[in-house]
C-alpha atoms as a PDB file:
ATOM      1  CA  UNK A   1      -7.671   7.636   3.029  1.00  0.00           C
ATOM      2  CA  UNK A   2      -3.766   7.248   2.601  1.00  0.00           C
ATOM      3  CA  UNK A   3      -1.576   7.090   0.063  1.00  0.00           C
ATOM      4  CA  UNK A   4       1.915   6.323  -0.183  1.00  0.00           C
ATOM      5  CA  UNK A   5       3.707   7.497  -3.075  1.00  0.00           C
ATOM      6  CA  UNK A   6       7.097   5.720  -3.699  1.00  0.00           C
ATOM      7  CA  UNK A   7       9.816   7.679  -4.266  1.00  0.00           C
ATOM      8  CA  UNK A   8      12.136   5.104  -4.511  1.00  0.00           C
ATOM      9  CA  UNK A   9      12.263   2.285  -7.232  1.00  0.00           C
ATOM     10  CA  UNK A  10      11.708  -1.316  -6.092  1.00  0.00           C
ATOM     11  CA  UNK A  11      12.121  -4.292  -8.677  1.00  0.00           C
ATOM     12  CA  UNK A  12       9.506  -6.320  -7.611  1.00  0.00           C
ATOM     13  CA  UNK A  13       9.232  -8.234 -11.098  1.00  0.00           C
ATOM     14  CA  UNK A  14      12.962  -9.454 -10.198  1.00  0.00           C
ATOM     15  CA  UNK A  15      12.530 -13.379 -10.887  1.00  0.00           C
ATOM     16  CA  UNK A  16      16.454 -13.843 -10.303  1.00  0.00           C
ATOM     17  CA  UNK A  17      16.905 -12.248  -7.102  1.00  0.00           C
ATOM     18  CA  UNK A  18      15.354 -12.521  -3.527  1.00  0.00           C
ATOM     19  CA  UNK A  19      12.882  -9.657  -2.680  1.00  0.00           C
ATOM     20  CA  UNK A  20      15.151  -8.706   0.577  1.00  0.00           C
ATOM     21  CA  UNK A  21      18.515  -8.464  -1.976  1.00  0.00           C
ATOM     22  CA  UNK A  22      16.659  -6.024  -3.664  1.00  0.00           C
ATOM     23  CA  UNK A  23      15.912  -3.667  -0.942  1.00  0.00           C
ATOM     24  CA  UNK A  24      18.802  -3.908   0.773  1.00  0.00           C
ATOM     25  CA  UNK A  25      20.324  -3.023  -2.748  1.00  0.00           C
ATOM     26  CA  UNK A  26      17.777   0.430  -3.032  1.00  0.00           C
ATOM     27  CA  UNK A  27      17.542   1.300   0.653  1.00  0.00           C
ATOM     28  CA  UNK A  28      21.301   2.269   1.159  1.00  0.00           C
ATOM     29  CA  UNK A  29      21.456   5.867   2.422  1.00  0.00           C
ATOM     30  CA  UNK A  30      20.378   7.847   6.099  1.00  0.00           C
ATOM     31  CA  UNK A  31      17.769  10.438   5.588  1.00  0.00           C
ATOM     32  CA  UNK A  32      16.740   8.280   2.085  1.00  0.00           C
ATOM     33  CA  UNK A  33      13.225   9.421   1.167  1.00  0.00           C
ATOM     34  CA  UNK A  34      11.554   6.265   0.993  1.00  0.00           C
ATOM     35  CA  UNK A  35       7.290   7.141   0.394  1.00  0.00           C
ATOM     36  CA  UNK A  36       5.527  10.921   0.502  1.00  0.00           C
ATOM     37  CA  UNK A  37       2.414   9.990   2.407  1.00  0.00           C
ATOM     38  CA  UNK A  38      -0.833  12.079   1.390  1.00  0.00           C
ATOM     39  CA  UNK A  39      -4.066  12.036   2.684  1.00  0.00           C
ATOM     40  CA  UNK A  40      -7.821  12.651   0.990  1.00  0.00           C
ATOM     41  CA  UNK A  41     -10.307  14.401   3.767  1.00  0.00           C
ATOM     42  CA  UNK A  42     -13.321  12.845   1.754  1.00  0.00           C
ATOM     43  CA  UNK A  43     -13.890   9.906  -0.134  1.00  0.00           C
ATOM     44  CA  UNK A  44     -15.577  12.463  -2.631  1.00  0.00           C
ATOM     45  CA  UNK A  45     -11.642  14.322  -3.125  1.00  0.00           C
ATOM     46  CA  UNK A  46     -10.674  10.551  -3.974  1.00  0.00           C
ATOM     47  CA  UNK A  47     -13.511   9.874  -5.962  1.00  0.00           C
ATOM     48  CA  UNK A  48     -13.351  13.593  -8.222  1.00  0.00           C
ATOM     49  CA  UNK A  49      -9.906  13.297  -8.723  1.00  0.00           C
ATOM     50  CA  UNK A  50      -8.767  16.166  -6.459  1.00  0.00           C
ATOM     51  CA  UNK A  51      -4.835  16.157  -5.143  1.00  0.00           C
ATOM     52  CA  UNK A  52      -4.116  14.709  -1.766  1.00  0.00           C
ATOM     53  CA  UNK A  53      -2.490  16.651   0.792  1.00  0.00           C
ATOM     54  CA  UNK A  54       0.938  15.696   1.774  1.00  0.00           C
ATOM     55  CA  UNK A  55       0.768  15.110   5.602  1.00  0.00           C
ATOM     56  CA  UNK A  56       4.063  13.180   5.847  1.00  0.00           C
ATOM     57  CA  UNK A  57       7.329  11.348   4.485  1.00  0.00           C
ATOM     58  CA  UNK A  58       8.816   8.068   5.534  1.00  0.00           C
ATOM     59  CA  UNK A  59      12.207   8.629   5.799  1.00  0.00           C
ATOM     60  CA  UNK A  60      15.030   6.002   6.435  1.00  0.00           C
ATOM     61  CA  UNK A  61      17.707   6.204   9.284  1.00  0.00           C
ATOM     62  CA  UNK A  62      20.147   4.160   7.671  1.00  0.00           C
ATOM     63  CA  UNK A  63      20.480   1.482   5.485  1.00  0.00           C
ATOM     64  CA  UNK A  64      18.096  -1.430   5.064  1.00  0.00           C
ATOM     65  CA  UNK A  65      19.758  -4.906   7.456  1.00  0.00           C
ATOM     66  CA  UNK A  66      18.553  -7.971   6.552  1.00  0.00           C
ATOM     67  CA  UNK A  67      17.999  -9.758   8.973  1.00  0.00           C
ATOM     68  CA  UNK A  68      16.425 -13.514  10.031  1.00  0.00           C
ATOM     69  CA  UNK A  69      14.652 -12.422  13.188  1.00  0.00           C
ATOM     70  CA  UNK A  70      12.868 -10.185  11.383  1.00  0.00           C
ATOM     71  CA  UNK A  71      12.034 -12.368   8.257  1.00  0.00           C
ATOM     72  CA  UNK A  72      10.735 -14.928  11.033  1.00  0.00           C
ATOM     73  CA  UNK A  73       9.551 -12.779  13.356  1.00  0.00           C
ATOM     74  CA  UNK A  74       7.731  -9.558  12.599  1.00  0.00           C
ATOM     75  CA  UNK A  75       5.159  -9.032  10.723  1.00  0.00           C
ATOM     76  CA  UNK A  76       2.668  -5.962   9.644  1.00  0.00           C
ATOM     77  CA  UNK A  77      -0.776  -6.606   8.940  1.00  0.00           C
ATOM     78  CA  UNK A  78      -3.471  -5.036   7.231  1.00  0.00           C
ATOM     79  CA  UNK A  79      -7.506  -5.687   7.643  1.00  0.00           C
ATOM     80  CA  UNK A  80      -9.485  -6.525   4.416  1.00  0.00           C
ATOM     81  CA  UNK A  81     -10.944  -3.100   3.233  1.00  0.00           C
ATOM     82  CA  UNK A  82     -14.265  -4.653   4.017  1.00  0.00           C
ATOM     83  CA  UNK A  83     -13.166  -3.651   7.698  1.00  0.00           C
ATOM     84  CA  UNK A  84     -11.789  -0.209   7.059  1.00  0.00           C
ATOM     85  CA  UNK A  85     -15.593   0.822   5.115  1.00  0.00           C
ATOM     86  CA  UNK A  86     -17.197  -0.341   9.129  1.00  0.00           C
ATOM     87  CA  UNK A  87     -15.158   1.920  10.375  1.00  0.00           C
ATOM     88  CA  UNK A  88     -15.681   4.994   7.708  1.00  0.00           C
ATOM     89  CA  UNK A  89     -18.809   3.734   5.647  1.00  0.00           C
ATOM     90  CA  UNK A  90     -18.885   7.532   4.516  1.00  0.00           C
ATOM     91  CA  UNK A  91     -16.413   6.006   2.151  1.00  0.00           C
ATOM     92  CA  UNK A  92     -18.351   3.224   0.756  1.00  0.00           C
ATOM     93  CA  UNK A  93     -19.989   4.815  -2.089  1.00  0.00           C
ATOM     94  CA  UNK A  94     -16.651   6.381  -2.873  1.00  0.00           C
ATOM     95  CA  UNK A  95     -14.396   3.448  -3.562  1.00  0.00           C
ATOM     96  CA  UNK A  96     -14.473   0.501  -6.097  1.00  0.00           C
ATOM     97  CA  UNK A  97     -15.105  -2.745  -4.511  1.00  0.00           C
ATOM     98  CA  UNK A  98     -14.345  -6.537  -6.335  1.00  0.00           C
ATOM     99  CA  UNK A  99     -15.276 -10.195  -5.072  1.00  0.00           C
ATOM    100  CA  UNK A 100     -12.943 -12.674  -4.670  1.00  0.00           C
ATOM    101  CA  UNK A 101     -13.510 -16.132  -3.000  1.00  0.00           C
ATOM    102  CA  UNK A 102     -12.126 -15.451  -0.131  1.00  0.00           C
ATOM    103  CA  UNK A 103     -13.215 -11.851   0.061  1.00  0.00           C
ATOM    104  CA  UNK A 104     -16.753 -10.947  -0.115  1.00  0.00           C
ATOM    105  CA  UNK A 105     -17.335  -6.994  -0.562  1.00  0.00           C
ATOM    106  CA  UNK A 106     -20.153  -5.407  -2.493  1.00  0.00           C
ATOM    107  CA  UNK A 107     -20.602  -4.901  -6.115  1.00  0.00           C
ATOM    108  CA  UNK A 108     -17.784  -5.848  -8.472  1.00  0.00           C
ATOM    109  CA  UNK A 109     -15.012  -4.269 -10.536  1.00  0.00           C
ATOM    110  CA  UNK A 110     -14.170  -5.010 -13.891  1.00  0.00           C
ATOM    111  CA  UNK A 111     -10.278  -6.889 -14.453  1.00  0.00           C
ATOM    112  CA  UNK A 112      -7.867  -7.324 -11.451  1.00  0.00           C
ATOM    113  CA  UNK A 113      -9.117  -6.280  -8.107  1.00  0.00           C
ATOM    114  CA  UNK A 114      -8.250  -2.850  -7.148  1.00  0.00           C
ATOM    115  CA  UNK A 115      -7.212  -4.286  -4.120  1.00  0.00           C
ATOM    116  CA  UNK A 116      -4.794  -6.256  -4.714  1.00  0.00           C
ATOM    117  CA  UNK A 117      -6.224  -9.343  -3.901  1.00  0.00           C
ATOM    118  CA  UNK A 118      -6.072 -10.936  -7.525  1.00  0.00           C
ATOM    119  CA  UNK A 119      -7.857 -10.795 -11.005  1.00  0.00           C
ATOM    120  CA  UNK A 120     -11.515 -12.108 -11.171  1.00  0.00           C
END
């Protein structure tokens, strides 16, 4: 499992501002360190606590460019964690899971969704 530990600050309760002004406001250097990206081996070193190991850094080459092609063009995606436990279902017992309408996963956690995908 990854992590991605910020390392810089994003405003991303900013009501006045468009989210792209505010990046292009915090991403303004070369060789800016943007995330340290760790890794668990198990779901069990996730699951105990134990420290990831750092395995990387996303580093900027310049400054962030806002740009419309890209705002209308690309796009990242990410599969439902539903799909990431078929790949590794080591991990299952390992991780909380929530339901959401629109997401169906096993068993249920308690508040917002550790997901991300909104409260219950």
């Amino acid at each position: 499992m990854l992590q991605f530990d910020p390392q810089v600050h994003i405003d991303s309760d900013n009501k006045v501002k468009y989210f792209n002004d505010v990046i292009s406001e915090q991403f303004t250097q070369t060789n800016q360190l943007l995330f340290n990206v760790n890794a668990f081996k198990t779901g069990k070193d996730f699951k105990d606590g134990n420290a990831p190991v750092q395995i990387g850094k996303v580093i900027s080459q310049g400054a962030a460019v806002k740009s419309l092609y890209t705002d209308a063009k690309v796009m990242f995606s990410h599969n439902y964690y539903e799909k990431d436990i078929e790949v590794h279902p080591e991990w299952d017992e390992y991780v909380d899971h929530c339901a959401v309408p629109h997401l169906m996963v096993g068993g249920t956690a308690p508040g917002k969704c550790p997901f991300g995908f909104g409260a219950l």
